[in-house]
C-alpha atoms as a PDB file:
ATOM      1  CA  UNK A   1      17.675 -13.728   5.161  1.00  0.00           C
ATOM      2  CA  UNK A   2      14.229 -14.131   3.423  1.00  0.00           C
ATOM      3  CA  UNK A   3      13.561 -17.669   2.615  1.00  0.00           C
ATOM      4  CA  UNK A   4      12.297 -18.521  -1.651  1.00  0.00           C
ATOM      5  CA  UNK A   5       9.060 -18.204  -2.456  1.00  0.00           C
ATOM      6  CA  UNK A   6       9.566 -22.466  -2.749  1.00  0.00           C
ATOM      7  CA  UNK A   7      10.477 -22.831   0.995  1.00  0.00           C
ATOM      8  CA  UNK A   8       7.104 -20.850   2.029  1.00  0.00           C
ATOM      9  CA  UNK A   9       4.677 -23.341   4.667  1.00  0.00           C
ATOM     10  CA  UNK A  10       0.927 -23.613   3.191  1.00  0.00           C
ATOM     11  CA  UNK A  11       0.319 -20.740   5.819  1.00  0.00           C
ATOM     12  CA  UNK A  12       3.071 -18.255   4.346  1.00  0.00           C
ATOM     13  CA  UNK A  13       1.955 -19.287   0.902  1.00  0.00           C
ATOM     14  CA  UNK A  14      -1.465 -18.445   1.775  1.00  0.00           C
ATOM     15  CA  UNK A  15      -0.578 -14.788   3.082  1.00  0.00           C
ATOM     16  CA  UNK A  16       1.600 -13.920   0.736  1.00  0.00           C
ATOM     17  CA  UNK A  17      -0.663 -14.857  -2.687  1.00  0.00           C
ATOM     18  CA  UNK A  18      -3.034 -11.798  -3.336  1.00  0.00           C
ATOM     19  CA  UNK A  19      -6.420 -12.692  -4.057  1.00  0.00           C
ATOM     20  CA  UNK A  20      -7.516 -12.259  -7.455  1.00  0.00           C
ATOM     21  CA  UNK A  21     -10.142  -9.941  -8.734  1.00  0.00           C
ATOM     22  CA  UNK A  22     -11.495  -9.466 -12.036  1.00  0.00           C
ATOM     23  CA  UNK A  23     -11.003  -6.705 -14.487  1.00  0.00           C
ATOM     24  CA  UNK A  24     -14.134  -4.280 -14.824  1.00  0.00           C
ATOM     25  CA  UNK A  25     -14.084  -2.110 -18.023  1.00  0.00           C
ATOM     26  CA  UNK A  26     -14.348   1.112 -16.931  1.00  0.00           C
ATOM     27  CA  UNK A  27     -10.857   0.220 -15.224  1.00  0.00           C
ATOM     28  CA  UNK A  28      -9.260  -1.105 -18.355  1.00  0.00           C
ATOM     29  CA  UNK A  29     -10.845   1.969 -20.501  1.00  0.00           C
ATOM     30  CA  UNK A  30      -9.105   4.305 -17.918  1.00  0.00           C
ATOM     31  CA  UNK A  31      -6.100   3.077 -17.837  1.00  0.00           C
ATOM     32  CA  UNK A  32      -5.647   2.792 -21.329  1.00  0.00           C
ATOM     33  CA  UNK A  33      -5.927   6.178 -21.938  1.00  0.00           C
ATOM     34  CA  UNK A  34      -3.302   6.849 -19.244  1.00  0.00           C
ATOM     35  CA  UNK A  35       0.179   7.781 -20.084  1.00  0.00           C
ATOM     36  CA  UNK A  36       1.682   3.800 -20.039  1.00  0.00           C
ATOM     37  CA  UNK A  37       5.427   3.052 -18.818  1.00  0.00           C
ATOM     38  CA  UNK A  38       7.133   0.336 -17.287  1.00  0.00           C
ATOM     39  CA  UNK A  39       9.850   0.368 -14.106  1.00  0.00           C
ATOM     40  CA  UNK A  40      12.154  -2.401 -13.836  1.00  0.00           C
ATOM     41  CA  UNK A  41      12.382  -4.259 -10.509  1.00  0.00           C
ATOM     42  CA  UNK A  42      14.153  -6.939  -9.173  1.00  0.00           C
ATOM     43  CA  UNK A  43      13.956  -9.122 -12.591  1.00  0.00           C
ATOM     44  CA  UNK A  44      10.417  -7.749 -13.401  1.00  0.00           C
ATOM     45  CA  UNK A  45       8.636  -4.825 -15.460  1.00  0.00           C
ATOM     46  CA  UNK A  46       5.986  -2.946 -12.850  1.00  0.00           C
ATOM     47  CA  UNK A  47       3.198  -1.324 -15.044  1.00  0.00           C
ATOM     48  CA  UNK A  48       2.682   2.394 -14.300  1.00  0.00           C
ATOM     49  CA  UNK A  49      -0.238   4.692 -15.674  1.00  0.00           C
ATOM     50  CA  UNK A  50       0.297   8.827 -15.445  1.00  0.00           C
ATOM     51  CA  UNK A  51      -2.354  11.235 -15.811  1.00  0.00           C
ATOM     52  CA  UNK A  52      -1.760  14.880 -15.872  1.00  0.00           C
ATOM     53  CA  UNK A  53       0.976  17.167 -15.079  1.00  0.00           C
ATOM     54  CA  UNK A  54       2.786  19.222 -12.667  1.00  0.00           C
ATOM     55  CA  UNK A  55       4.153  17.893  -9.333  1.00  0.00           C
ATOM     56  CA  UNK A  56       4.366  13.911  -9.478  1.00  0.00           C
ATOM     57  CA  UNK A  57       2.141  12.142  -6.618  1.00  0.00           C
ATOM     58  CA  UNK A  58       2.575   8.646  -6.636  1.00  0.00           C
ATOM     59  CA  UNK A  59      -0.180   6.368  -5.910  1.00  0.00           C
ATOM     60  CA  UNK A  60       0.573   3.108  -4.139  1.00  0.00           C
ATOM     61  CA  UNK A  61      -2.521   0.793  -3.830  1.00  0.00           C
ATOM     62  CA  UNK A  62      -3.109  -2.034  -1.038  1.00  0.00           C
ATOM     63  CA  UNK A  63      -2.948  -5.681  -1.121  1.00  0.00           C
ATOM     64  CA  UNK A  64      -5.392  -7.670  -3.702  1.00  0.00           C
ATOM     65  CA  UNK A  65      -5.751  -3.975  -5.402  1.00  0.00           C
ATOM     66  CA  UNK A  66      -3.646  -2.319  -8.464  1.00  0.00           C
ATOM     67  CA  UNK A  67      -3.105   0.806  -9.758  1.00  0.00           C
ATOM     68  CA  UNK A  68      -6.928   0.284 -11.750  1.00  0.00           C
ATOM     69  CA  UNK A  69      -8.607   0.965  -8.411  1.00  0.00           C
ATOM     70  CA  UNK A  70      -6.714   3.979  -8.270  1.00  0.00           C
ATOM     71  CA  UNK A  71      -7.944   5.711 -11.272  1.00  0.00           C
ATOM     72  CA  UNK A  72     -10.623   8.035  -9.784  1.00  0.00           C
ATOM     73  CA  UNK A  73      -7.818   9.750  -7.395  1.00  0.00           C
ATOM     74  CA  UNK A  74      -5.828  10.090  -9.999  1.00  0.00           C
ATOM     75  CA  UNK A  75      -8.064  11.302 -12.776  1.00  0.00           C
ATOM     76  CA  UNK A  76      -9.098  14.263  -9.430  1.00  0.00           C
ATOM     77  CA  UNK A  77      -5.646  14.577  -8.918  1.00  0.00           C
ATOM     78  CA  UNK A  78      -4.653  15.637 -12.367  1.00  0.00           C
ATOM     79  CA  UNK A  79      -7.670  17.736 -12.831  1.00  0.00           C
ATOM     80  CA  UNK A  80      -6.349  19.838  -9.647  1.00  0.00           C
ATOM     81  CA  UNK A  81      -2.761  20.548 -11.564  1.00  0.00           C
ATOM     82  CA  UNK A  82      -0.462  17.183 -10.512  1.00  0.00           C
ATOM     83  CA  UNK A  83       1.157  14.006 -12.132  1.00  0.00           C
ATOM     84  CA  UNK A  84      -0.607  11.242 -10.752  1.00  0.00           C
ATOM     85  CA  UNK A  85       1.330   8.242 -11.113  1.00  0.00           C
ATOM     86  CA  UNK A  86       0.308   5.041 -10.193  1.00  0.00           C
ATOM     87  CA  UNK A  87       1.552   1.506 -10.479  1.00  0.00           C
ATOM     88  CA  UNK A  88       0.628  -2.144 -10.207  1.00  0.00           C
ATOM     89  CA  UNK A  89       3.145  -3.372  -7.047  1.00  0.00           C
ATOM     90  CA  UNK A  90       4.219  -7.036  -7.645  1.00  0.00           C
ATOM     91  CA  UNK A  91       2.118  -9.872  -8.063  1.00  0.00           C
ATOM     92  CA  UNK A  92      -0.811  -7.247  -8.785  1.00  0.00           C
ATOM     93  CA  UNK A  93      -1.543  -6.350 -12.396  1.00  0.00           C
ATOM     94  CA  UNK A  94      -4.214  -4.129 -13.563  1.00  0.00           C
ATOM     95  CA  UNK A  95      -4.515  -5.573 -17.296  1.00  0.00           C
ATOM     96  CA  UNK A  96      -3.598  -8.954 -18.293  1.00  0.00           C
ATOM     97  CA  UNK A  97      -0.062 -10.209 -18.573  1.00  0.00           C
ATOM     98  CA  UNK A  98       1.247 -13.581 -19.815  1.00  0.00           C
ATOM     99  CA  UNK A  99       4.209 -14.105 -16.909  1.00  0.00           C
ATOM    100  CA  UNK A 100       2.655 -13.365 -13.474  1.00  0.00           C
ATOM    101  CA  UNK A 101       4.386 -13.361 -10.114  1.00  0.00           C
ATOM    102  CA  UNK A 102       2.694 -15.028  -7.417  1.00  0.00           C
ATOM    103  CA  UNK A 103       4.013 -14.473  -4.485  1.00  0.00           C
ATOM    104  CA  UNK A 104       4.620 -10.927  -2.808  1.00  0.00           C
ATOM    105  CA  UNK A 105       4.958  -9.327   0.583  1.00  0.00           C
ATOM    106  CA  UNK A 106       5.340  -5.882   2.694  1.00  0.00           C
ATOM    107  CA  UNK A 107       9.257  -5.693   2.067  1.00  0.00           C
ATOM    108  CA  UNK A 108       8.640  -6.276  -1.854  1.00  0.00           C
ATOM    109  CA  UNK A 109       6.147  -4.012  -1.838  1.00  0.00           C
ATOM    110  CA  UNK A 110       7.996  -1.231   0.018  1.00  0.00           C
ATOM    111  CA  UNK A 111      11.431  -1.721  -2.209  1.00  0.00           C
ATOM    112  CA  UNK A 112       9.017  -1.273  -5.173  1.00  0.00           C
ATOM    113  CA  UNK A 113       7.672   1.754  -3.824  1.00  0.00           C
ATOM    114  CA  UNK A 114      11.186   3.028  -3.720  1.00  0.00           C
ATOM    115  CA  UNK A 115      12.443   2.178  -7.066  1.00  0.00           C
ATOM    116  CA  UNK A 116       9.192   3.899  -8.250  1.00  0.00           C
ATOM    117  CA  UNK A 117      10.378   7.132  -6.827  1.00  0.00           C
ATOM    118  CA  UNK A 118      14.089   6.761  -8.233  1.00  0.00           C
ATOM    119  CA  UNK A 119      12.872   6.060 -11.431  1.00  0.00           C
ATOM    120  CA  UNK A 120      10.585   9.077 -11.361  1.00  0.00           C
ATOM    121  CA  UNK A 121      12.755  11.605  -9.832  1.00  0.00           C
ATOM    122  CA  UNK A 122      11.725  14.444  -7.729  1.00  0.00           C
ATOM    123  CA  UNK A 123       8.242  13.622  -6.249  1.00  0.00           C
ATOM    124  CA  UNK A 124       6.097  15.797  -4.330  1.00  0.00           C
ATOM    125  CA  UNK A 125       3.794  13.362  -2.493  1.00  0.00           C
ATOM    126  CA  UNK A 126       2.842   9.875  -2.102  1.00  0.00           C
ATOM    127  CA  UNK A 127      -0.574   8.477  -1.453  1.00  0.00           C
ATOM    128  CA  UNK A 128      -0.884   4.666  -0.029  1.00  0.00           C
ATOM    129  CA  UNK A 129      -3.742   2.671   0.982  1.00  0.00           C
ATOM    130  CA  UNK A 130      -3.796  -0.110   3.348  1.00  0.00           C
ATOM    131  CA  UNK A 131      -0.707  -2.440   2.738  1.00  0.00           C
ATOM    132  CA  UNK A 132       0.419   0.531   0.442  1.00  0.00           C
ATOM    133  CA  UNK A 133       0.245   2.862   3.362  1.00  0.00           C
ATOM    134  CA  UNK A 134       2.341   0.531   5.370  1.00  0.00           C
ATOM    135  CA  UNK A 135       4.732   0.043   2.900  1.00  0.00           C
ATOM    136  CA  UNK A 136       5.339   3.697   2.248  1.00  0.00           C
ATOM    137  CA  UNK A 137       5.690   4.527   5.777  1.00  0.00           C
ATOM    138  CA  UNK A 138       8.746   1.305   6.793  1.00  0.00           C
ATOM    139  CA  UNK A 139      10.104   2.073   3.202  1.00  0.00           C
ATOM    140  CA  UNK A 140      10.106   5.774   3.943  1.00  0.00           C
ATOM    141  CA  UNK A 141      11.353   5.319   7.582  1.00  0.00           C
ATOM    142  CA  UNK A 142      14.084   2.867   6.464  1.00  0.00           C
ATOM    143  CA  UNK A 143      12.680  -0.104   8.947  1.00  0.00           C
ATOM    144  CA  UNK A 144      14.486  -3.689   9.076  1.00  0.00           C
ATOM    145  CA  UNK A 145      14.602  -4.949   5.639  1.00  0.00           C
ATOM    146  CA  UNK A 146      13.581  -1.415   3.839  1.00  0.00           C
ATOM    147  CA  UNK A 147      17.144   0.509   5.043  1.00  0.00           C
ATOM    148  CA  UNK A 148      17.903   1.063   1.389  1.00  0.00           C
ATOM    149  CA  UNK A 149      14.621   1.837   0.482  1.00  0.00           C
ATOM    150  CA  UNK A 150      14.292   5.172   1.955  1.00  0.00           C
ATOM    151  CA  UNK A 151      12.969   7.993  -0.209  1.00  0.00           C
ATOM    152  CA  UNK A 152      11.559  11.848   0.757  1.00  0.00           C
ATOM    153  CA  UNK A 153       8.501  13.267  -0.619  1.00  0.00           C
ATOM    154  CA  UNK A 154       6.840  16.746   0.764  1.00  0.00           C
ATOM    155  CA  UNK A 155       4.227  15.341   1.719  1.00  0.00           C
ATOM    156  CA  UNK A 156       2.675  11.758   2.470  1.00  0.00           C
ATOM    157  CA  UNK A 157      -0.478  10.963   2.809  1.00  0.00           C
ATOM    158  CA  UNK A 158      -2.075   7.288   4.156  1.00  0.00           C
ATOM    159  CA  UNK A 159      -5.148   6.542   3.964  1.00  0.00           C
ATOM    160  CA  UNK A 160      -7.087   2.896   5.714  1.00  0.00           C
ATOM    161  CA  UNK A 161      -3.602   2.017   6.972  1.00  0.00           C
ATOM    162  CA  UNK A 162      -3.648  -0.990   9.978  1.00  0.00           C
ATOM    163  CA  UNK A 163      -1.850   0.319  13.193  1.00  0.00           C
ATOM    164  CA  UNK A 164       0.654  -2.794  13.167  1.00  0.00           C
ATOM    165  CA  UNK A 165       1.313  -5.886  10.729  1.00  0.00           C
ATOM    166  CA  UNK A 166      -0.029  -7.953  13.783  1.00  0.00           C
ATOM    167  CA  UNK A 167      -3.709  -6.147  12.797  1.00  0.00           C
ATOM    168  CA  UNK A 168      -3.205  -7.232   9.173  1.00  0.00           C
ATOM    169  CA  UNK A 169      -2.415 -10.959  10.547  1.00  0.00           C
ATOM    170  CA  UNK A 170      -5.928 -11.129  12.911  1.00  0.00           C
ATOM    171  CA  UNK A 171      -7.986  -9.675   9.800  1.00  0.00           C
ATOM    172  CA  UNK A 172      -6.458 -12.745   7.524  1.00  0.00           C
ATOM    173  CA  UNK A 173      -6.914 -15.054  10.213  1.00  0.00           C
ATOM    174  CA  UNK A 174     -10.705 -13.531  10.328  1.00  0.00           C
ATOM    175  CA  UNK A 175     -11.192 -13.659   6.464  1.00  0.00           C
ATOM    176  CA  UNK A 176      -9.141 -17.234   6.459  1.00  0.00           C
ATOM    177  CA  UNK A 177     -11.280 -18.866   9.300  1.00  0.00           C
ATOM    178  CA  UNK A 178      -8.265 -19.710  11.444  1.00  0.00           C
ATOM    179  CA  UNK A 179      -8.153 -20.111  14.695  1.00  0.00           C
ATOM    180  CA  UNK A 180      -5.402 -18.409  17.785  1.00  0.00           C
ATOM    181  CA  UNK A 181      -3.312 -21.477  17.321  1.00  0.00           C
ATOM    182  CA  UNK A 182      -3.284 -21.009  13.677  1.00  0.00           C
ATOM    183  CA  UNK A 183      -2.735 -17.440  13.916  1.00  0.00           C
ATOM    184  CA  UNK A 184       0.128 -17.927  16.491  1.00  0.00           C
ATOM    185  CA  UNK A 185       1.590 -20.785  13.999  1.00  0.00           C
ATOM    186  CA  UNK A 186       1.396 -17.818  11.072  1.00  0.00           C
ATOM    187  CA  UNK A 187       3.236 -15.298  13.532  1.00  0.00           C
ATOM    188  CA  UNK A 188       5.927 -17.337  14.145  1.00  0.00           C
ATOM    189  CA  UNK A 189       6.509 -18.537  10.627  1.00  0.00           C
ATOM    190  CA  UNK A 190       6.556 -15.265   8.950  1.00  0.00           C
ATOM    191  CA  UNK A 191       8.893 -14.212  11.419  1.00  0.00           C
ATOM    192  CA  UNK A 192      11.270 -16.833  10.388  1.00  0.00           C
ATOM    193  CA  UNK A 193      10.328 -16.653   7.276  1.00  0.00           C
ATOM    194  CA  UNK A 194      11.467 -12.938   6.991  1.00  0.00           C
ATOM    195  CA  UNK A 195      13.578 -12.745   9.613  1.00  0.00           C
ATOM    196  CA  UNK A 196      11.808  -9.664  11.261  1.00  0.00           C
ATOM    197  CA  UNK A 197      10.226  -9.441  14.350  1.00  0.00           C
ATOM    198  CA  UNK A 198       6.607  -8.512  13.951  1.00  0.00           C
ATOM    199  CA  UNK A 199       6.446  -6.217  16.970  1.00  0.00           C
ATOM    200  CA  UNK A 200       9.135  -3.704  14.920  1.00  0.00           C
ATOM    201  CA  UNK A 201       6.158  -2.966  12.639  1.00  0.00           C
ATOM    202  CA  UNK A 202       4.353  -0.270  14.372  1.00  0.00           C
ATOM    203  CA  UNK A 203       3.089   2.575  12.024  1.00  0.00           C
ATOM    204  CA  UNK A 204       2.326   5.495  14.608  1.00  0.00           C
ATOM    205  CA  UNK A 205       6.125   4.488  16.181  1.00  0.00           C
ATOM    206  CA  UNK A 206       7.245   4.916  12.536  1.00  0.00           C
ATOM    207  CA  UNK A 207       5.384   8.240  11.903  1.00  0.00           C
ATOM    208  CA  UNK A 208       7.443   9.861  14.304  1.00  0.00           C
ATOM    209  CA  UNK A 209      10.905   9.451  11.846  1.00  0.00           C
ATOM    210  CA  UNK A 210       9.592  10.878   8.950  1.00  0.00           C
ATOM    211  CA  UNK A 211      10.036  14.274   8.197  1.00  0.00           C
ATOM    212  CA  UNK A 212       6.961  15.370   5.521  1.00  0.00           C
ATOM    213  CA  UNK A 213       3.623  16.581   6.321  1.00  0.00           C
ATOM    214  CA  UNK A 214       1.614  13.495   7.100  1.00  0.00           C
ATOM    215  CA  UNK A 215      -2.487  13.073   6.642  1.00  0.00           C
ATOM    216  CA  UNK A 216      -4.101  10.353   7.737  1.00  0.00           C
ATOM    217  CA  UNK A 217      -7.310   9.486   5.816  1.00  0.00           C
ATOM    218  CA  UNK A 218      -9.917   6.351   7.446  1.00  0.00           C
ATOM    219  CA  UNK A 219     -13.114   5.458   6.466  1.00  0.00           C
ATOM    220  CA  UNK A 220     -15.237   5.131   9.859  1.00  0.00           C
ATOM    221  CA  UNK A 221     -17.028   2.120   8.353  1.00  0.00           C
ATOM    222  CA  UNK A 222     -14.155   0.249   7.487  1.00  0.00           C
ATOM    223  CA  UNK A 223     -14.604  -3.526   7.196  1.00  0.00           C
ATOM    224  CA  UNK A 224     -11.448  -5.080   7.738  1.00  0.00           C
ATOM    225  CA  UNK A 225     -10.136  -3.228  10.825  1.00  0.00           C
ATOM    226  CA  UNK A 226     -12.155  -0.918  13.707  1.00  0.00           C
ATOM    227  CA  UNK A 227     -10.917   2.312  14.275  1.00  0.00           C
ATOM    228  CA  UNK A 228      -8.650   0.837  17.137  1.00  0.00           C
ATOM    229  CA  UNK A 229      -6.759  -1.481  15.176  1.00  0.00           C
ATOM    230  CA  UNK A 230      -6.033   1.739  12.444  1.00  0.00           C
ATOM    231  CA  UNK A 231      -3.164   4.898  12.598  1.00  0.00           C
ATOM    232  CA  UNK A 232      -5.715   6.873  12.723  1.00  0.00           C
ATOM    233  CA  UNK A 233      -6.598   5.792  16.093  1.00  0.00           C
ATOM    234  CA  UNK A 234      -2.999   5.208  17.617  1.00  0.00           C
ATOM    235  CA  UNK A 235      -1.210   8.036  15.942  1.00  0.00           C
ATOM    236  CA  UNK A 236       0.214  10.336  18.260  1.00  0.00           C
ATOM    237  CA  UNK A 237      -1.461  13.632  18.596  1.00  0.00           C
ATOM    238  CA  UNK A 238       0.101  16.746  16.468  1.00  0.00           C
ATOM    239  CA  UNK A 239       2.122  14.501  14.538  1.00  0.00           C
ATOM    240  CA  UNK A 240      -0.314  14.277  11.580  1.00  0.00           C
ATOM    241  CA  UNK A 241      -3.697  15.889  10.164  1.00  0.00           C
ATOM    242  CA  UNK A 242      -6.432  12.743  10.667  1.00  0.00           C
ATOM    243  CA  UNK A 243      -9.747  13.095   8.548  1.00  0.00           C
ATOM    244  CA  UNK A 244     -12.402  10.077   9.359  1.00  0.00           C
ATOM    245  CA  UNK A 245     -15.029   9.975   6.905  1.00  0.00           C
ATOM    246  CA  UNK A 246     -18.483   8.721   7.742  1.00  0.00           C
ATOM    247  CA  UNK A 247     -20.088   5.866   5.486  1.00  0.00           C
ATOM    248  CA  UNK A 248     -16.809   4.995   3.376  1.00  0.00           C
ATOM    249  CA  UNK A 249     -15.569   1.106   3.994  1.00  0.00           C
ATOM    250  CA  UNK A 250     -11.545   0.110   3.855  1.00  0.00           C
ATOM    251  CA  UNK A 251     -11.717   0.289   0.207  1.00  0.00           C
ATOM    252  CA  UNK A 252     -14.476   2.881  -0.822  1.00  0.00           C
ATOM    253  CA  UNK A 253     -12.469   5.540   1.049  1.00  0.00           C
ATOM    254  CA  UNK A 254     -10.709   5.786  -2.557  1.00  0.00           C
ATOM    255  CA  UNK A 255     -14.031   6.729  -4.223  1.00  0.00           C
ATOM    256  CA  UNK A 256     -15.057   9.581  -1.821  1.00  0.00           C
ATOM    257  CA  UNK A 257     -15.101  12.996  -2.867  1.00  0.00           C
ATOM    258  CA  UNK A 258     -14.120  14.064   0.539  1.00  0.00           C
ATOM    259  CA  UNK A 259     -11.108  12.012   0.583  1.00  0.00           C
ATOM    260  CA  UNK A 260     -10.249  13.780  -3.196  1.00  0.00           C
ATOM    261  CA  UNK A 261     -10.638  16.879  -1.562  1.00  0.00           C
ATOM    262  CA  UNK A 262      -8.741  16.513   1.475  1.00  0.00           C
ATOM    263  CA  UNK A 263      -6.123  14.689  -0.775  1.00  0.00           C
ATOM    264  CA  UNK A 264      -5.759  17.750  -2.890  1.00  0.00           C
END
């Protein structure tokens, strides 16, 4: 069983506190003119913002992000007929709150993703990026830790997702400054930590479970991972449509007017 938050080493605690980024106002303008709702979740409200209607997508943003960064997709999405939904996964929040979580994780992440979609019904498609994409896919694929999560959609669609969870570990370690016996030290505590074993998280070996229409979606500048390290780059031929756009980062993918498009 998962360990409390309390019982995390400094190296757990470190990879499991997103960083924190500060509001612009554009974001907070959008969002507050966004249909505003709350899901509850394992003791806690997650904030959700809808815009438009039709078919529900739901929009599932990455580690350190929140449904704010997501408001340009959606905004395109609603134009072009659908419900975007999107929602601040815990430990993330969009506008200020006065009781935060601080601690969250891959598992959390993907059982929120899941309540999400019970709460909202029938949904046509889900969008994740990065840690969201991961998420989706083991939630969606009912992985260790995630076999009650399991939801359908028509069509999912991932965009700057990390081949494995060992890919997310060597860009922290980058970003962090540690070193291999650091990073082998991290390994082997979140896998006792979370009783998994890292090498079950494999996204293209998880793509081939699912049932919807799969795109993948990769910026071809991306600064956290190189193209090898992605699913766009280990995902098995035929299995899903893969669009790499040219001079879009990890995170700038979400403002690219080819990505809307291809999203749509």
């Amino acid at each position: 069983m998962e360990k409390e938050a309390a019982e995390y080493s400094r190296l757990v605690r470190m990879f499991a506190t997103p960083p924190a980024l500060p509001l612009s106002e554009g974001e907070m303008n959008a969002l507050k003119k966004a249909d505003m709702f709350t899901v509850r979740f394992e003791g806690w409200d997650l904030p959700c913002y809808g815009w438009g209607e039709g078919r529900t997508v739901l929009l599932c943003h990455g580690w350190g992000s929140r449904a704010g960064h997501l408001t340009l997709l959606a905004r395109s999405l609603a134009q072009a007929g659908f419900r975007a939904i999107a929602f601040d996964a815990p430990a993330h929040h969009s506008l200020p709150v006065e009781k935060k979580k601080e601690y969250s994780n891959m598992f959390e992440f993907g059982r929120a993703i899941a309540q999400v979609v019970r709460n909202l019904g029938d949904v046509y498609g889900v969008f994740g990026h990065s840690l969201g994409a991961m998420a989706s896919l083991f939630a969606m694929a009912a992985y260790p830790h995630l076999e009650e999560s399991s939801f359908s959609c028509s069509k999912l669609l991932l965009a700057s997702a990390p081949a494995t969870t060992r890919h997310v570990i060597g860009n922290f370690c980058r970003i962090h400054s540690l070193d291999e016996s650091q990073r082998r030290t991290l390994e082997d505590e979140l896998q006792t930590t979370f009783a998994m074993a890292l090498d079950d998280y494999d996204c293209a070996r998880a793509l081939k479970t699912i049932p919807p229409a799969t795109m993948i979606i990769q910026g071809a500048n991306d600064e956290y991972f190189v193209l090898e390290e992605t699913l766009a780059h280990t995902a098995a031929p035929g299995i899903s449509r893969i669009v790499v756009i040219t001079g879009c980062g990890h995170n700038r993918v979400l403002a690219s007017k080819k990505a809307f498009t291809e999203t749509k």
